[in-house]
Protein backbone atom coordinates (compact mmCIF):
# COMPACT_ATOMS: atom_id res chain seq x y z
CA UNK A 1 -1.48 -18.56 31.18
CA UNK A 2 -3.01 -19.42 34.70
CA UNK A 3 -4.11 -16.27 36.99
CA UNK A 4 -1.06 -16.51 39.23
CA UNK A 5 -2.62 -13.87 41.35
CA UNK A 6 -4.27 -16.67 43.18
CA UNK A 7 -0.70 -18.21 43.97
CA UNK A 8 -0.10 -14.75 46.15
CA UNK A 9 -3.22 -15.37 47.99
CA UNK A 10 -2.39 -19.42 48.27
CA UNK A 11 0.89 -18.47 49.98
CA UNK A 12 -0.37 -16.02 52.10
CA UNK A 13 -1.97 -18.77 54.71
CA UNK A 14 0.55 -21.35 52.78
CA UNK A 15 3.96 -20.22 52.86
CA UNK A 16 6.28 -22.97 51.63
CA UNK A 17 3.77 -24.13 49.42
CA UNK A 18 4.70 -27.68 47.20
CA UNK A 19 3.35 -27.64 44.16
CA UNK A 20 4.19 -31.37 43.95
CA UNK A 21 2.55 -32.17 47.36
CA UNK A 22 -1.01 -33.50 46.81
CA UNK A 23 -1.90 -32.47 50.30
CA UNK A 24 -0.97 -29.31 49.70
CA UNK A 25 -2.58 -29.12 46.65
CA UNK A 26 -6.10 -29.80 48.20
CA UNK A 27 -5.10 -27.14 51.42
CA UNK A 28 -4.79 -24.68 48.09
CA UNK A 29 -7.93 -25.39 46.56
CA UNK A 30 -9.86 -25.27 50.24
CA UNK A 31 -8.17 -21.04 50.80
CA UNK A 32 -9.22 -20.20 47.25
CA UNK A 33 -12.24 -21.74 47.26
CA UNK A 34 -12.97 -20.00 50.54
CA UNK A 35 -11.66 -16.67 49.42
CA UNK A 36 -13.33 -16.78 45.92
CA UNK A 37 -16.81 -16.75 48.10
CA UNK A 38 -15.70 -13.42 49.54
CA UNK A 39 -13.79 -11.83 46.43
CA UNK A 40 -15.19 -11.97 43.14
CA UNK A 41 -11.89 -11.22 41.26
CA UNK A 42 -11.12 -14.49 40.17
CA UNK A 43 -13.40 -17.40 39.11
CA UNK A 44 -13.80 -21.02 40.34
CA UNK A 45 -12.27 -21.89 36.49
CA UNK A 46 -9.49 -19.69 37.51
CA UNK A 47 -9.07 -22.06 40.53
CA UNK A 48 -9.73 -25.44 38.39
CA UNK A 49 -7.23 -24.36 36.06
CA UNK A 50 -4.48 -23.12 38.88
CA UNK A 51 -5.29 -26.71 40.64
CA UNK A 52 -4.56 -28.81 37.55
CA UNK A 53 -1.54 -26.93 36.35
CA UNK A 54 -0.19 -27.69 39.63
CA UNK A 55 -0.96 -31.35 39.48
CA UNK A 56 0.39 -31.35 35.50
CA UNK A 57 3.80 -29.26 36.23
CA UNK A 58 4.24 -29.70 40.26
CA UNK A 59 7.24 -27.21 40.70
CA UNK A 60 8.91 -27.49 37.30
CA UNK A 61 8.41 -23.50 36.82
CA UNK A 62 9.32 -22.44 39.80
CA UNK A 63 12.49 -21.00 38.82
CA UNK A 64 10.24 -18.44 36.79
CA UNK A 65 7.83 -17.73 39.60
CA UNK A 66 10.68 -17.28 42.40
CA UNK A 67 11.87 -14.24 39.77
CA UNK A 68 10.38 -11.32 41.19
CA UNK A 69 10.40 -9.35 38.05
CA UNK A 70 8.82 -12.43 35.58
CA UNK A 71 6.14 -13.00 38.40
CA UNK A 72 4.95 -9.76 38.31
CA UNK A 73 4.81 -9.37 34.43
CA UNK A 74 2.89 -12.97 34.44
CA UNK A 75 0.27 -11.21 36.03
CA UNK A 76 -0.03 -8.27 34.06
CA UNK A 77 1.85 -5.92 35.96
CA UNK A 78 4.05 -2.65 34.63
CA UNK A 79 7.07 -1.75 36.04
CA UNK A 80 10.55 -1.10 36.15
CA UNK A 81 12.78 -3.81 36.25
CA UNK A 82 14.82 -4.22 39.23
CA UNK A 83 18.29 -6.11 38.14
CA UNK A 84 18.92 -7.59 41.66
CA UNK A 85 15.55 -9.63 40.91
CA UNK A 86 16.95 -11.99 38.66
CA UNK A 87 17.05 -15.05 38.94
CA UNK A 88 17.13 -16.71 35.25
CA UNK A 89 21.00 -16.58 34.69
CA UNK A 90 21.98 -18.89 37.88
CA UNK A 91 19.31 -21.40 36.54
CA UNK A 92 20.17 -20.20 32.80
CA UNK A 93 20.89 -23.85 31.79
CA UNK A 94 17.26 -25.34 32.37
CA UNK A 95 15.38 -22.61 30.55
CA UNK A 96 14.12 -24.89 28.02
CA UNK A 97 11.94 -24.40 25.20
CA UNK A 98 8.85 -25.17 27.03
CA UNK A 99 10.03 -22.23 29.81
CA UNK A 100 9.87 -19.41 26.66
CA UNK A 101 6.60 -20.81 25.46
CA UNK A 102 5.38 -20.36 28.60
CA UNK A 103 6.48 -16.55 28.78
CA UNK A 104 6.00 -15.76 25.29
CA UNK A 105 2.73 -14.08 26.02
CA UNK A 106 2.78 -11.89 29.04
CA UNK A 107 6.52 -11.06 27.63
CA UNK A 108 5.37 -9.46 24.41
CA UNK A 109 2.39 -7.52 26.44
CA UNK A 110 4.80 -6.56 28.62
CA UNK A 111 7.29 -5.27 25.42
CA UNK A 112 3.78 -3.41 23.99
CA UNK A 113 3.58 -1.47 27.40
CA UNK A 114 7.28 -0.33 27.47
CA UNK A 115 7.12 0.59 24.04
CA UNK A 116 3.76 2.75 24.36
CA UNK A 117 5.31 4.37 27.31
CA UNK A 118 8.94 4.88 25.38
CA UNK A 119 10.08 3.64 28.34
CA UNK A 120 13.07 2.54 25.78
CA UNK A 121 15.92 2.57 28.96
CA UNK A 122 13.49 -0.12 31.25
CA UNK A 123 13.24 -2.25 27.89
CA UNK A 124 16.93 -2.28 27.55
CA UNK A 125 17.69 -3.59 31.04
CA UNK A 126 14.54 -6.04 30.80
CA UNK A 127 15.97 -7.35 27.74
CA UNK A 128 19.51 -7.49 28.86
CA UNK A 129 18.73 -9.42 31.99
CA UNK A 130 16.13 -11.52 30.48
CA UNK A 131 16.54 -12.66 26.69
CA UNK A 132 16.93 -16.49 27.82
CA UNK A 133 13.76 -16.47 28.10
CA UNK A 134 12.83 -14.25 25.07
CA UNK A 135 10.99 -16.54 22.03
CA UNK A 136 12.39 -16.22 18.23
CA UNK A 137 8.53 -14.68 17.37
CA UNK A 138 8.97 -12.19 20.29
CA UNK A 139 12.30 -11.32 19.57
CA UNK A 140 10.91 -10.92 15.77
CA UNK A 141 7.98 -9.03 17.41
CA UNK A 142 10.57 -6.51 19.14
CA UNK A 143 12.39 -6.18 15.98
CA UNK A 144 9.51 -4.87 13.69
CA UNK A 145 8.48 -2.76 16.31
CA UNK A 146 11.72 -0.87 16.16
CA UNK A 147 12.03 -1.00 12.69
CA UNK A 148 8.71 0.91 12.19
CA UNK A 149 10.09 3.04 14.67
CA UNK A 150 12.94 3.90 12.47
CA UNK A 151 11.08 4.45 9.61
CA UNK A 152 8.76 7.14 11.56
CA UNK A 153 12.46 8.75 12.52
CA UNK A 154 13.62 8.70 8.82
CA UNK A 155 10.19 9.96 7.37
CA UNK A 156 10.25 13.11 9.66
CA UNK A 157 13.94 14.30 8.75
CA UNK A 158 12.94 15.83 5.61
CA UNK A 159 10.40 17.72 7.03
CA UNK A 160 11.70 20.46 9.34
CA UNK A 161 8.52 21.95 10.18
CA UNK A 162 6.73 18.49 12.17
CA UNK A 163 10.52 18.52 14.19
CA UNK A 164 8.11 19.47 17.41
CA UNK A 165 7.19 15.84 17.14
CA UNK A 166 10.44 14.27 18.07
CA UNK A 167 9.29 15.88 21.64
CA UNK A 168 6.17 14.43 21.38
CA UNK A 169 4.43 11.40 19.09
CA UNK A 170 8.22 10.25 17.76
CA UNK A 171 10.33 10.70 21.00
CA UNK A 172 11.83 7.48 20.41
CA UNK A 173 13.92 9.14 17.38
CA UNK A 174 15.97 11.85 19.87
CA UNK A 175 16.12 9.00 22.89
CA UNK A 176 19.48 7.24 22.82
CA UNK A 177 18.56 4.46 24.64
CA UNK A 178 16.04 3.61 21.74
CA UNK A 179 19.27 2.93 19.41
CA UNK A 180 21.56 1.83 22.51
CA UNK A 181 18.71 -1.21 22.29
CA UNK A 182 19.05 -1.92 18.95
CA UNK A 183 22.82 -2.25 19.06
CA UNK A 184 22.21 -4.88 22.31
CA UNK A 185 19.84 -6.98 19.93
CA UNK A 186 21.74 -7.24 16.98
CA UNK A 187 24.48 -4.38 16.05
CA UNK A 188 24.16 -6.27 12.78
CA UNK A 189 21.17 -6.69 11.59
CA UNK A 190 20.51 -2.60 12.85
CA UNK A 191 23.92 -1.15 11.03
CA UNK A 192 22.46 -0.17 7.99
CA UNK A 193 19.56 1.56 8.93
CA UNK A 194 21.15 3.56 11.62
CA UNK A 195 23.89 4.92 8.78
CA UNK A 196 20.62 5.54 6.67
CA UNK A 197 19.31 8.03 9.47
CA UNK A 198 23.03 9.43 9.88
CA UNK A 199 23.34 10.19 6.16
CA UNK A 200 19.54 11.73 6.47
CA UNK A 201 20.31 13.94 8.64
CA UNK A 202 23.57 14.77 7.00
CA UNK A 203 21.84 15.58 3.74
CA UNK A 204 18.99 18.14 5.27
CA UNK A 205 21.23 19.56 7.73
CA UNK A 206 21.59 23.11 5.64
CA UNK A 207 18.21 24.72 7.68
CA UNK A 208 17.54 27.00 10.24
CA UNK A 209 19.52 26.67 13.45
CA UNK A 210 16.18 26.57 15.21
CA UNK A 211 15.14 23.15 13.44
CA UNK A 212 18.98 22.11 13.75
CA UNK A 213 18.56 21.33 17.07
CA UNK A 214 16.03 18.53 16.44
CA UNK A 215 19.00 17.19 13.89
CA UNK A 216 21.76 17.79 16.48
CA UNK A 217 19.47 15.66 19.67
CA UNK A 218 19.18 12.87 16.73
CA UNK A 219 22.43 12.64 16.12
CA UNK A 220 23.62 12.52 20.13
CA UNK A 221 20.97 9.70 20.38
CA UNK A 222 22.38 7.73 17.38
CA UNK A 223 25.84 7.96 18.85
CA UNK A 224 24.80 5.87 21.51
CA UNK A 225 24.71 2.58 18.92
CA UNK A 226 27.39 0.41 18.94
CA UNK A 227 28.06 0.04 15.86
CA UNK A 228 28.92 -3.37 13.82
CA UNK A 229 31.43 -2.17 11.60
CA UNK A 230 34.56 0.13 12.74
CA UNK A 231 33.44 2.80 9.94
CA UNK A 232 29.95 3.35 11.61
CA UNK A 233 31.34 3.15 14.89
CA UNK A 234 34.03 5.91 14.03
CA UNK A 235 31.05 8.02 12.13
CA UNK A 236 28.67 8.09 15.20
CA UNK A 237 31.42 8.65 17.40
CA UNK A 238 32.43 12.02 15.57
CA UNK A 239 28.52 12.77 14.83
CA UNK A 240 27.67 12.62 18.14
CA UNK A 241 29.58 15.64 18.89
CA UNK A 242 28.73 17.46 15.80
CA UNK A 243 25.19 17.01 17.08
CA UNK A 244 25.85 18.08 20.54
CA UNK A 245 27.25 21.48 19.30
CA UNK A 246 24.20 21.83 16.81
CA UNK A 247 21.53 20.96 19.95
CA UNK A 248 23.43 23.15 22.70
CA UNK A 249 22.44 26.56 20.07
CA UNK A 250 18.74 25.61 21.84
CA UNK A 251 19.74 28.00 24.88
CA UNK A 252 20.69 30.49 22.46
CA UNK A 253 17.29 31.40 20.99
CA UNK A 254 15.23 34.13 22.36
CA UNK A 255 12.35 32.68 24.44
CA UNK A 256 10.00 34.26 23.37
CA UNK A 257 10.69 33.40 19.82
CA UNK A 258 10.78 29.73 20.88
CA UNK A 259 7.81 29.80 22.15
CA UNK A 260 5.91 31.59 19.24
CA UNK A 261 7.47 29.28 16.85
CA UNK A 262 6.72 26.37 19.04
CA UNK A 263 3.02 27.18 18.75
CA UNK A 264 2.87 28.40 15.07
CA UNK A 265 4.73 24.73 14.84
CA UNK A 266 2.34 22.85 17.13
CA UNK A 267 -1.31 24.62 15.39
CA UNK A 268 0.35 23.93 11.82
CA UNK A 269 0.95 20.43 12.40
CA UNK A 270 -2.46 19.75 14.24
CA UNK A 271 -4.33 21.54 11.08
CA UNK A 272 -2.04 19.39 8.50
CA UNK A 273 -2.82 15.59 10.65
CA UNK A 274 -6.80 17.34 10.57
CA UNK A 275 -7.00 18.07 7.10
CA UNK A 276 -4.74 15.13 5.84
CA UNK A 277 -4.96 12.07 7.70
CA UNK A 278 -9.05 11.70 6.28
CA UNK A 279 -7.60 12.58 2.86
CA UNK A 280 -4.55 10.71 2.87
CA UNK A 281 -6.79 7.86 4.38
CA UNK A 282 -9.74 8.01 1.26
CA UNK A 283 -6.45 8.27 -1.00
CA UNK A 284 -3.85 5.33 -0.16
CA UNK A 285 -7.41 3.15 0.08
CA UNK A 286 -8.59 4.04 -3.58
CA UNK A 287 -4.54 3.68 -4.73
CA UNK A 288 -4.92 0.44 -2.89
CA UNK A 289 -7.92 -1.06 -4.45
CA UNK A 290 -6.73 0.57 -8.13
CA UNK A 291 -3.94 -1.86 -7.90
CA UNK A 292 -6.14 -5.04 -6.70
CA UNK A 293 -8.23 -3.91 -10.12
CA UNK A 294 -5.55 -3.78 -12.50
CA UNK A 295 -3.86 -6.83 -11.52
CA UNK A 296 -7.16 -8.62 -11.78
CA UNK A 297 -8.15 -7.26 -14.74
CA UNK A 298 -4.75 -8.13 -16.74
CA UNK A 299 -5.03 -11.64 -15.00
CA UNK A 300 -8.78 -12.25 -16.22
CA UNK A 301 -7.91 -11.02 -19.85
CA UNK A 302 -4.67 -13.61 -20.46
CA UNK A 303 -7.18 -16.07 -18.83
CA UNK A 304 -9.65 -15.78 -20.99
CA UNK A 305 -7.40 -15.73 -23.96
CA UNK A 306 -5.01 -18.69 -23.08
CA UNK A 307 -5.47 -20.71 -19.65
CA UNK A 308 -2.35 -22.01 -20.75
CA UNK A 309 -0.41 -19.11 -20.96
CA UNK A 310 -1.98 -17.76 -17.57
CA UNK A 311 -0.76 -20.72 -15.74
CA UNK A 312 2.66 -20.07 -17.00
CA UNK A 313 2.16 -16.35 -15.58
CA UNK A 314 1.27 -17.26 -12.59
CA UNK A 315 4.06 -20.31 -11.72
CA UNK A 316 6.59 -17.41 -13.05
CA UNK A 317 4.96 -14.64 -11.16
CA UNK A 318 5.14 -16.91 -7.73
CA UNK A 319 8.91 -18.10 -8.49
CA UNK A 320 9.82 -14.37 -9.10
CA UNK A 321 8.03 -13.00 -6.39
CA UNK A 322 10.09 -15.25 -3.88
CA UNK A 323 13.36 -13.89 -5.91
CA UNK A 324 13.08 -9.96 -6.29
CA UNK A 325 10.66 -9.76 -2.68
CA UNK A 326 13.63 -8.12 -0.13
CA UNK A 327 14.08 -6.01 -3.96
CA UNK A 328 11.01 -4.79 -4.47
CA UNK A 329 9.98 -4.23 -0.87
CA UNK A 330 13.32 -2.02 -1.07
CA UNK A 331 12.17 -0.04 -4.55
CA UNK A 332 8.81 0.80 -2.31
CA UNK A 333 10.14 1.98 0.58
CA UNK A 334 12.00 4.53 -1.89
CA UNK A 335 8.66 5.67 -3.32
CA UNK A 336 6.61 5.17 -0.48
CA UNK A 337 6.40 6.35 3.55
CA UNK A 338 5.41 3.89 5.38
CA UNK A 339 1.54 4.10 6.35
CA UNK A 340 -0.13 4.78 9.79
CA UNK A 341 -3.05 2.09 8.89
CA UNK A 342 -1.63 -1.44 9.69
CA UNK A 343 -3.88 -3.21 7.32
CA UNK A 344 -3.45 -1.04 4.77
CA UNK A 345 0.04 -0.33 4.85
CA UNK A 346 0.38 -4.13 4.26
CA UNK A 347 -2.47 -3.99 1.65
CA UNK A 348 -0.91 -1.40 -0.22
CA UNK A 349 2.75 -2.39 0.02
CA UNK A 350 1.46 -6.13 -1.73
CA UNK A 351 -0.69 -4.32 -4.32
CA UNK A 352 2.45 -2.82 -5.30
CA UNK A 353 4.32 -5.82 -5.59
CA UNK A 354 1.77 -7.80 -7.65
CA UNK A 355 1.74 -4.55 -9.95
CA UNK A 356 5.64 -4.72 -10.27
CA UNK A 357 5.37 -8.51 -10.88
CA UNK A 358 3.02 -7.75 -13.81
CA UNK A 359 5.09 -4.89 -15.48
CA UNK A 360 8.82 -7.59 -14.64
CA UNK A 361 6.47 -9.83 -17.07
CA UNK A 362 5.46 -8.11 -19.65
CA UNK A 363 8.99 -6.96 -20.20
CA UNK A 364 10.37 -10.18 -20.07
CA UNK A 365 7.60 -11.50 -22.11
CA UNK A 366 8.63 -8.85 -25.04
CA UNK A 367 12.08 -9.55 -24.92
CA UNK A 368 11.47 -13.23 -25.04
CA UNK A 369 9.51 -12.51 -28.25
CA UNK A 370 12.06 -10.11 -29.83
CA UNK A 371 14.60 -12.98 -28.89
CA UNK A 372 12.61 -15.61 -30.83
CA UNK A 373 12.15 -13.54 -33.89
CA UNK A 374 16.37 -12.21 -34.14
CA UNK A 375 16.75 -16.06 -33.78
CA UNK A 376 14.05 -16.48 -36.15
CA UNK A 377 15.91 -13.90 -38.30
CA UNK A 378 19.53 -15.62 -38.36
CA UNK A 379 18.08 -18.40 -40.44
CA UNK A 380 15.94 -16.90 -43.00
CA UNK A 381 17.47 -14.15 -43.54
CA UNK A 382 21.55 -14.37 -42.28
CA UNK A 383 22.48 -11.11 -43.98
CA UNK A 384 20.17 -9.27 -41.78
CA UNK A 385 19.66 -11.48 -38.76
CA UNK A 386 23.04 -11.77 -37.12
CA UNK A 387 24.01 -7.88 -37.11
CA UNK A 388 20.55 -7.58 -35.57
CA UNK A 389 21.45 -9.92 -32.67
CA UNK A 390 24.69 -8.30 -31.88
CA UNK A 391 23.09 -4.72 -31.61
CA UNK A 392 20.52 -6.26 -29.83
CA UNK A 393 22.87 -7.62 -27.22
CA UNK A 394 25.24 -4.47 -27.34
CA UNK A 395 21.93 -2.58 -26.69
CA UNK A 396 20.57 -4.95 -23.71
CA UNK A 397 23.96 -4.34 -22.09
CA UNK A 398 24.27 -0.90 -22.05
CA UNK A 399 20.27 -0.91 -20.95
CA UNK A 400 21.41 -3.21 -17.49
CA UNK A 401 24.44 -1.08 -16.89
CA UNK A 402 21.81 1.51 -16.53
């Protein structure tokens, strides 16, 4: 991405400035050169590379540039998008490939900085007016984002007494703009996960009417998604009002009492995050690693006995792994909360997997070789054999229905 400061300062002694003009092109290089001598901000590379993208493109992105609101995110800038700005959808039909490429970059920074801020409502209309221009790996980005987001909201539900942080680390989860956004990306792809957080809430929602109001300010937010299916749609709807009545008891509660239990709140969760976060750190790293360790170690052994047979593991073990994935990434997220740690959240989650992998193969390893030996069975002994393989099967079935 060129610094397209220096186009602000070209155009103010150049005013209907041609990027396709050579003349003007050398008139641009002259007031940048000159101003560069008295302003150290930008670099004669940053005017090399401004000149030659110019002579490469000529005007061909102006339709991004003469948008107000993309201008000023190409050049680093946060804000609140102004609506009236755009100037995408009259030109929608020539945003081309090459256009989003050429956005991708400052676009996602500029996604980062809305999400830090939970500035959830700006993202909403930025995405609403401008998702022509949106990448598939930014849209991805966005999408990740939120669901971690989710996750954060679903991990807190069961536990009533770190409700202060929906006002302050997680107020995404009580914002309904935050789920409003998900519905205008895909309603679809986000139904599932929002009736998770509904039936979350509906399942803790026998507790103190003081924590009830963090439940009832979740469930106003998530009323505010517009929902895929009818069913949802109807749910949230009804919910929503539920949750209203639950979060208006707020103005009930003694002040004073608010406040004390605000602060016993507040002090108990800042000594828990003190005296756990190190802990749960050293922990989830040596679970982590234990995992790495056993894998390798089961791995090294069947190598050692059979190279043959450890090939065969491993083909089977990367054909299954592209099967059960979306299963067992499911069957963790039931054990597991998601961790804080990028890396090792990723780390941990694959560990897991590879673990799973070796248990799914062991299994079907023994059954193969009880298979074999009933088979085995039926022909040297008939009388013995064939009742053996029926109960087996009767028994497998009723084990699956499980």
């Amino acid at each position: 991405m060129i610094n397209l400061q220096l186009l602000d300062v070209v155009k103010e002694s150049l005013p209907n400035f041609d990027g396709e003009n050579s003349s003007d092109l050398i008139k641009a290089e002259k007031i940048l050169k000159a101003q560069q001598k008295i302003d150290s901000d930008f670099s004669l590379n940053d005017i090399e590379n401004f000149i030659s993208f110019f002579k490469e493109n000529g005007n061909k992105f102006n339709i991004l540039f003469e948008d107000e609101n993309l201008f000023s995110i190409f050049k680093g800038e946060y804000f609140n998008i102004n609506s009236s700005h755009n100037r995408v959808f009259p030109n929608i039909m020539q945003i081309t490939p090459e256009f989003r490429t050429f956005c991708e970059e400052p676009i996602k920074k500029y996604i980062q900085l809305n999400i830090q801020n939970n500035n959830w409502e700006n993202l909403r209309i930025f995405y609403k007016n401008y998702f022509p221009v949106i990448t598939p790996l930014t849209k991805e980005f966005l999408i990740d984002q939120i669901s971690q987001k989710n996750k954060l909201v679903r991990s807190i539900i069961p536990e009533p007494n770190h409700y202060s942080y929906l006002l302050a680390q997680y107020k995404h989860g009580i914002n309904p703009h935050f789920y409003a956004l998900q519905s205008d990306i895909d309603s679809s792809y986000f139904n599932d996960v929002i009736l998770d957080i509904n039936n979350d809430v509906s399942e803790h929602q026998n507790i103190d009417n003081f924590f009830k109001v963090f439940l009832g300010k979740i469930l106003v937010a998530l009323g505010h998604f517009d929902a895929y299916t009818e069913d949802l749609r109807r749910i949230l709807k009804k919910n929503s009002r539920i949750g209203a009545d639950w979060a208006s008891k707020e103005y009930t509660f003694d002040s004073r009492r608010m406040a004390q239990r605000f602060l016993q709140q507040t002090t108990t969760n800042e000594r828990f995050l003190k005296n756990t976060k190190s802990k749960a750190s050293n922990s989830e790293w040596i679970t982590t690693i234990g995992y790495y360790i056993i894998v390798f170690m089961i791995l090294a052994v069947l190598l050692s006995v059979n190279k043959y047979a450890f090939q065969i593991v491993v083909v089977v073990e990367i054909i299954a792994f592209f099967i059960i994935n979306k299963r067992m990434n499911r069957r963790y997220d039931e054990l597991f909360r998601e961790i804080d740690h990028p890396y090792l959240g990723k780390l941990k989650r694959f560990g897991h997997k590879l673990i799973q992998l070796q248990l799914y193969t062991l299994i079907v390893g023994v059954f193969i070789m009880i298979f074999v030996g009933l088979v085995v069975a039926c022909f040297t002994a008939p009388v013995l054999g064939i009742p053996l393989v029926f109960g087996a099967g009767f028994l497998l079935r009723k084990l699956m229905n499980r």
